[in-house]
C-alpha atoms as a PDB file:
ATOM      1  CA  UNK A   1       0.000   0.000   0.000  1.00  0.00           C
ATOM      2  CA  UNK A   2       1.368   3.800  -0.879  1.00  0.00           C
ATOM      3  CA  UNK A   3       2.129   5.460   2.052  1.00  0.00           C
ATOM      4  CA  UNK A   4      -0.225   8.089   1.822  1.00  0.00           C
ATOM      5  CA  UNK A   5      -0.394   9.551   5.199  1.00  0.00           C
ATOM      6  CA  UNK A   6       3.682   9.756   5.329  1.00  0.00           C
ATOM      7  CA  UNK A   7       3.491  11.138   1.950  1.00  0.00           C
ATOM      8  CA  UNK A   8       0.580  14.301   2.965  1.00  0.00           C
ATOM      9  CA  UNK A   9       3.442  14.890   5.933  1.00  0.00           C
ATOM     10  CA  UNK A  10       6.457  15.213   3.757  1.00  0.00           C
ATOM     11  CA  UNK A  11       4.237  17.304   1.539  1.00  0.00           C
ATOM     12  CA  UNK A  12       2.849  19.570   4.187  1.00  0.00           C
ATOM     13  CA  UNK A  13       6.321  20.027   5.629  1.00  0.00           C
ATOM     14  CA  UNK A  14       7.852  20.886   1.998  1.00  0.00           C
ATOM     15  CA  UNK A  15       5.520  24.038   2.166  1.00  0.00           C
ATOM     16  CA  UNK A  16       7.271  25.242   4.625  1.00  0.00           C
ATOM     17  CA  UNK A  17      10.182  24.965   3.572  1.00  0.00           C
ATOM     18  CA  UNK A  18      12.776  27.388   1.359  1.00  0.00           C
ATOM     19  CA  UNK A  19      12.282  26.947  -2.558  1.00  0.00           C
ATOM     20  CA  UNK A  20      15.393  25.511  -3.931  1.00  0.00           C
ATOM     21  CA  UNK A  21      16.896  25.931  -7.268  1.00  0.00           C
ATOM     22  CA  UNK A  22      16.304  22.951  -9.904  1.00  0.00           C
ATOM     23  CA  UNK A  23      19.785  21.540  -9.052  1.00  0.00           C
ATOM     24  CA  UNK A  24      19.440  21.966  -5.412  1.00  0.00           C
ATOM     25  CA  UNK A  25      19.560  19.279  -2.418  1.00  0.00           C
ATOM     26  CA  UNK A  26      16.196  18.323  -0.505  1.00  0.00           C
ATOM     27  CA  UNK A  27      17.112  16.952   2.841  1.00  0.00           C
ATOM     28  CA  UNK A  28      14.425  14.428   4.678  1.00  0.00           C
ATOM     29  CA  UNK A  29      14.124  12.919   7.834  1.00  0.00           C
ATOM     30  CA  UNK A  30      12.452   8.826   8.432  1.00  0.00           C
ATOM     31  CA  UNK A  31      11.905   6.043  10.434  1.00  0.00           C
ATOM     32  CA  UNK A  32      11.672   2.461   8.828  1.00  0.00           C
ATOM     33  CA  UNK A  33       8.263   1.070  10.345  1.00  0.00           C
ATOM     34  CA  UNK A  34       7.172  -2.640  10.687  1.00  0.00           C
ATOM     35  CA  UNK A  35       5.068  -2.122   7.674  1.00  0.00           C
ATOM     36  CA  UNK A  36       8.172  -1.266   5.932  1.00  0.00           C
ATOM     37  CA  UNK A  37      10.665  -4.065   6.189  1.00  0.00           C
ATOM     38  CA  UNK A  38      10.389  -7.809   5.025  1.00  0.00           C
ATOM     39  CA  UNK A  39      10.652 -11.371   5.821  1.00  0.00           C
ATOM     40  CA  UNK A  40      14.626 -10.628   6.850  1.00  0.00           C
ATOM     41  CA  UNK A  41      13.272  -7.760   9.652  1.00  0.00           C
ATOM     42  CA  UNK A  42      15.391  -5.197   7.482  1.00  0.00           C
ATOM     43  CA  UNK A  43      13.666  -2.488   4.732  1.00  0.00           C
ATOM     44  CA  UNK A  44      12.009  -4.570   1.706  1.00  0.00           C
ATOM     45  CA  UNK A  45      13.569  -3.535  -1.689  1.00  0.00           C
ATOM     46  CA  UNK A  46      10.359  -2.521  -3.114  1.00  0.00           C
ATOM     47  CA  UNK A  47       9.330  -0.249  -0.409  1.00  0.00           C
ATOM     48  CA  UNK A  48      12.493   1.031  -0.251  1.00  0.00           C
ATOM     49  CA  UNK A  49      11.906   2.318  -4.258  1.00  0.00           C
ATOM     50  CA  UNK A  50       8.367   3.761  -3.185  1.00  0.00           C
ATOM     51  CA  UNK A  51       9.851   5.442  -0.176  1.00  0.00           C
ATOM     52  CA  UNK A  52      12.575   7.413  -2.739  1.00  0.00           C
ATOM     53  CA  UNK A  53       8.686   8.758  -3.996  1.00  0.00           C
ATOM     54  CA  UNK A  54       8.963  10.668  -0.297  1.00  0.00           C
ATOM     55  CA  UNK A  55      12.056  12.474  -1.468  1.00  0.00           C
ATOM     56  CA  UNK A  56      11.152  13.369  -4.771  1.00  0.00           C
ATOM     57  CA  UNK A  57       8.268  15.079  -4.836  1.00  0.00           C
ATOM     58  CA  UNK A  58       9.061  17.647  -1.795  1.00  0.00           C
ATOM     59  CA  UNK A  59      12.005  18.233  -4.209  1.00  0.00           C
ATOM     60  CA  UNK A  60       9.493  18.930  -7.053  1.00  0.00           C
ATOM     61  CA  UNK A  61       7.735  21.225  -4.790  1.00  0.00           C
ATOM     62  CA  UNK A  62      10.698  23.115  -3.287  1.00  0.00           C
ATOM     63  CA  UNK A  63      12.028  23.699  -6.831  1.00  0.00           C
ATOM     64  CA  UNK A  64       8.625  24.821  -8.405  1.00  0.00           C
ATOM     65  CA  UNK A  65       8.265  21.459 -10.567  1.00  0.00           C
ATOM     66  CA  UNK A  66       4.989  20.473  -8.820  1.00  0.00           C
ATOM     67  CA  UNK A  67       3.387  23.828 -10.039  1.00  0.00           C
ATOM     68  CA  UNK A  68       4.239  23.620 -13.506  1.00  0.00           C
ATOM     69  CA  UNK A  69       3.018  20.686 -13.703  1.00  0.00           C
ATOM     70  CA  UNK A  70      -0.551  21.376 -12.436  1.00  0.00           C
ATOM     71  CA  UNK A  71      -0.557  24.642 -14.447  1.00  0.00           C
ATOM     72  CA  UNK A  72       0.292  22.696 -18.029  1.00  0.00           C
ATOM     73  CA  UNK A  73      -0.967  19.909 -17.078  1.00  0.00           C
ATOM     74  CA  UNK A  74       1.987  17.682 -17.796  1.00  0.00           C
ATOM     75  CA  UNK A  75       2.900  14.735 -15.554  1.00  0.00           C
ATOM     76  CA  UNK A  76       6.205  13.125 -14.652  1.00  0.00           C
ATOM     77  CA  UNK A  77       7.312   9.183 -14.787  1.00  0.00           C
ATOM     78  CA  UNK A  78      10.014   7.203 -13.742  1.00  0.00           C
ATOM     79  CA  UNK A  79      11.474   6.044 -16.795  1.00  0.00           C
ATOM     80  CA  UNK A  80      14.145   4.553 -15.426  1.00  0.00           C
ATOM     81  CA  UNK A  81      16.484   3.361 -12.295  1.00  0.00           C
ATOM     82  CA  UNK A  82      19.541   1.850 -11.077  1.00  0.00           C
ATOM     83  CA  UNK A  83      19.682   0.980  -7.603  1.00  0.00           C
ATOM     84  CA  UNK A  84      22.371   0.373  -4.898  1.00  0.00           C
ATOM     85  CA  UNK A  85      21.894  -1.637  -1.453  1.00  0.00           C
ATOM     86  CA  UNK A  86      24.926  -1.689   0.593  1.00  0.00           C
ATOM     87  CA  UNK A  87      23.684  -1.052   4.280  1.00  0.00           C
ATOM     88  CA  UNK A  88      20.794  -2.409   6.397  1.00  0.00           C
ATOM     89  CA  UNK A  89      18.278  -0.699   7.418  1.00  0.00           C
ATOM     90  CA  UNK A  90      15.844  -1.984  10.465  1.00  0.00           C
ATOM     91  CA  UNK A  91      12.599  -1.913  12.246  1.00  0.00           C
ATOM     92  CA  UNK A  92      12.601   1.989  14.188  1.00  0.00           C
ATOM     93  CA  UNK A  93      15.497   3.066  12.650  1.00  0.00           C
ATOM     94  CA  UNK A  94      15.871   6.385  11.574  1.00  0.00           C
ATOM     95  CA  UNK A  95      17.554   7.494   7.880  1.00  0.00           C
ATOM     96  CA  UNK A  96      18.057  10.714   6.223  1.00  0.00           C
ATOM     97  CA  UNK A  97      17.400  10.743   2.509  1.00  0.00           C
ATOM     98  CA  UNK A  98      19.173  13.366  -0.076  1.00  0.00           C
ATOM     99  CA  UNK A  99      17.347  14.107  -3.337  1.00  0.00           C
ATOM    100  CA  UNK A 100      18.698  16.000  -5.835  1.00  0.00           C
ATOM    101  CA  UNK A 101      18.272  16.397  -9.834  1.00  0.00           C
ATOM    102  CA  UNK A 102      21.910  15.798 -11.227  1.00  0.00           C
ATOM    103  CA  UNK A 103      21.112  17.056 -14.640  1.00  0.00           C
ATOM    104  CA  UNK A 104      18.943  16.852 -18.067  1.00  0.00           C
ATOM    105  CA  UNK A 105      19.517  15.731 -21.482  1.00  0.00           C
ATOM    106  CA  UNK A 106      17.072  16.336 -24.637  1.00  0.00           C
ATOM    107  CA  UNK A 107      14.778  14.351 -23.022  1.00  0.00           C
ATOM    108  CA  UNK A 108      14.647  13.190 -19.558  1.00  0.00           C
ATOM    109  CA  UNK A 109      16.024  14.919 -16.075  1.00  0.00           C
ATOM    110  CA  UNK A 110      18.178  12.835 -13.784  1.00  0.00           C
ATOM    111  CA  UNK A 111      17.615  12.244 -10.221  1.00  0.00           C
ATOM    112  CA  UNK A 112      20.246  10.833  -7.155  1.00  0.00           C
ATOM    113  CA  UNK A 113      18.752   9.866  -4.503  1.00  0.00           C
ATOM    114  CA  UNK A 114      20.260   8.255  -0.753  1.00  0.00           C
ATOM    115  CA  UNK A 115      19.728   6.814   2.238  1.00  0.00           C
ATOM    116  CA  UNK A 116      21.987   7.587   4.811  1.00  0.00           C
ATOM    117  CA  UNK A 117      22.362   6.179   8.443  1.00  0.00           C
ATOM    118  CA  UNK A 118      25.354   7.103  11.231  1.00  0.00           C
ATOM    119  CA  UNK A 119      26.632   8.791   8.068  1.00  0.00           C
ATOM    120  CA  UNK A 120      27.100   6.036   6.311  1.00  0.00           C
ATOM    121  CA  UNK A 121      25.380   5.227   2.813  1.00  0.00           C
ATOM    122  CA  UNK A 122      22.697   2.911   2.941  1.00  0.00           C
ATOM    123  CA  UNK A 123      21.607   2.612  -0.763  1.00  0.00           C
ATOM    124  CA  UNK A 124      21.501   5.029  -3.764  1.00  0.00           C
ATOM    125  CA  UNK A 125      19.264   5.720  -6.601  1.00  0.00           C
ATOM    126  CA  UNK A 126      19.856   7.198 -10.079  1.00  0.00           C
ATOM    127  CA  UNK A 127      16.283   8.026 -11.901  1.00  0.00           C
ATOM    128  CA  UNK A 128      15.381   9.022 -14.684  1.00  0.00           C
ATOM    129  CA  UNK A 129      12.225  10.993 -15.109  1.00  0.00           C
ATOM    130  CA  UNK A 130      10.143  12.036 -18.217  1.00  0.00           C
ATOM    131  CA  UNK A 131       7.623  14.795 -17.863  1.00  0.00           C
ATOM    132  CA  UNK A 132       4.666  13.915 -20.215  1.00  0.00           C
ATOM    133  CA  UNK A 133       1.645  16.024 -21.882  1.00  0.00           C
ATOM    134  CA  UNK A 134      -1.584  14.872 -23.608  1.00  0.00           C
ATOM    135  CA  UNK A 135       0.956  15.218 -26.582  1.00  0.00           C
ATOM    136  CA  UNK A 136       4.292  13.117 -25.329  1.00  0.00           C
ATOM    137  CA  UNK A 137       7.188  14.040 -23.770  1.00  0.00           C
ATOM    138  CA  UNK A 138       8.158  17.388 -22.939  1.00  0.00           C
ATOM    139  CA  UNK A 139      11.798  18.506 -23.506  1.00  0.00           C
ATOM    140  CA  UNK A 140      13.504  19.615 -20.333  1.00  0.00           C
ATOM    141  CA  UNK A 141      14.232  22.397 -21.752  1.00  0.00           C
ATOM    142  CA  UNK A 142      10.591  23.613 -22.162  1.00  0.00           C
ATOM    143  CA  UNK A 143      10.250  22.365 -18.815  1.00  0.00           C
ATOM    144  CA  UNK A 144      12.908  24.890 -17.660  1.00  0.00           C
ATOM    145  CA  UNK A 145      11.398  27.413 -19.840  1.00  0.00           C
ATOM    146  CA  UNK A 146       8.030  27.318 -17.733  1.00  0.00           C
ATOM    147  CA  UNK A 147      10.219  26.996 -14.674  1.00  0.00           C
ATOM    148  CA  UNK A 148      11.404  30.996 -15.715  1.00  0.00           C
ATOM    149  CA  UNK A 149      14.682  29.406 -15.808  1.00  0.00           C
ATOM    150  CA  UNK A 150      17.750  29.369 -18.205  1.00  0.00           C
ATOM    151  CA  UNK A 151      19.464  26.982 -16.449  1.00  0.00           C
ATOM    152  CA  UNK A 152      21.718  24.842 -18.911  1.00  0.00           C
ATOM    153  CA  UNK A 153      22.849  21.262 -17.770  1.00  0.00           C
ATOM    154  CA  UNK A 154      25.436  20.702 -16.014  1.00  0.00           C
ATOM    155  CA  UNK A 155      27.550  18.339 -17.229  1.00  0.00           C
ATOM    156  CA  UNK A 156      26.075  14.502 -16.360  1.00  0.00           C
ATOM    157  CA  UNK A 157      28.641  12.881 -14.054  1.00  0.00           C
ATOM    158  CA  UNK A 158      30.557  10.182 -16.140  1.00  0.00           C
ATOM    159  CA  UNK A 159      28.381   7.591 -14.155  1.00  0.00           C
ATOM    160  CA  UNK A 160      25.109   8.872 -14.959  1.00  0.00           C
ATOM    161  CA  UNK A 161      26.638   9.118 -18.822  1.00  0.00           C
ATOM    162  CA  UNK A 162      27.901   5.568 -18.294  1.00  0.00           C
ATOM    163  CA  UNK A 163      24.567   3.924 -17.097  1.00  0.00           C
ATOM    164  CA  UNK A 164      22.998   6.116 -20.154  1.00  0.00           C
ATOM    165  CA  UNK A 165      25.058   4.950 -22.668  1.00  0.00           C
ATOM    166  CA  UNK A 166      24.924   1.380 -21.155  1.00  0.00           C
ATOM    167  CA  UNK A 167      21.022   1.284 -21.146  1.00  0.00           C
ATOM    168  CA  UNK A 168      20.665   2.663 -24.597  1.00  0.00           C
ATOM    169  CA  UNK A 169      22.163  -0.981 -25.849  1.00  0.00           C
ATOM    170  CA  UNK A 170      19.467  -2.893 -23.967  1.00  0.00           C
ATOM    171  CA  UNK A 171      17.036  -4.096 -26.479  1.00  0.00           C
ATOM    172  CA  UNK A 172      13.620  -2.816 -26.285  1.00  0.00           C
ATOM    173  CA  UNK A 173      11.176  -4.506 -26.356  1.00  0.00           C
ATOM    174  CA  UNK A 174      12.862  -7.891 -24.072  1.00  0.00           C
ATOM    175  CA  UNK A 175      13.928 -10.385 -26.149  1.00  0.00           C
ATOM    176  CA  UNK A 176      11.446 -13.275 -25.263  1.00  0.00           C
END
């Protein structure tokens, strides 16, 4: 089940906070609960994806995403992910999450997202996310455009290029 009520907080709370640029960090604060974690006691893979949702869209908020979005209309989609486990995380235990948009290309924007506990990594992220009208995708650069912003790319980190170029040879559709 989406955690709705956790995701109204994170909302609420975003309001609140300082509007960030498009490249900026939003910083969040959670607790793993028993509906969280799986047969091993620890947080469940999947969940772990949908609670990365509680990061992103406070950072769509702060940055002034969310509202162009509602105004045109458009949504945005995961269209893509690689992630990293490397560190536990139990029933009760607390974890700081970092969301941040790394970049664009001609056609999607590029999200890194963490987990962090005792300062120490607990898995990582990379997504890529299309925003889509009635019509198909929207360039990001549009998107910046109704943002009021000129911002150009920074350059992708040679990982971000590297799991690019690496998913671009993956046949689509799956070979049966």
């Amino acid at each position: 089940m989406y955690p709705i009520f956790r995701f109204a907080k994170v909302m609420l709370q975003a309001r609140r906070m300082a509007p960030l640029p498009i490249l900026g960090t939003h910083v969040s604060h959670h607790i793993c609960w028993p509906w969280d974690i799986d047969p091993w006691m620890e947080l469940n893979n999947g969940r772990t994806l949908t609670l990365y949702d509680l990061g992103r869209m406070p950072l769509a908020m702060r940055t002034g995403l969310a509202g162009v979005l509602r105004r045109n209309r458009w949504g945005i989609v995961v269209a893509g992910a690689s992630i990293r486990y490397r560190r536990r995380v139990q029933a009760f235990q607390r974890f700081e999450m970092r969301s941040r948009c790394v970049g664009w290309d001609n056609r999607f924007l590029y999200m890194d997202q963490s987990m962090w506990r005792n300062g120490e990594c607990s898995s990582q992220v990379l997504i890529r996310g299309a925003v889509t009208s009635s019509k198909g995708m929207v360039p990001p650069e549009r998107l910046l455009e109704a943002l009021g912003s000129d911002a150009q790319s920074p350059p992708l980190p040679a990982w971000v290029q590297g799991w690019i170029d690496a998913d671009n040879t993956r046949p689509w559709p799956p070979e049966a």
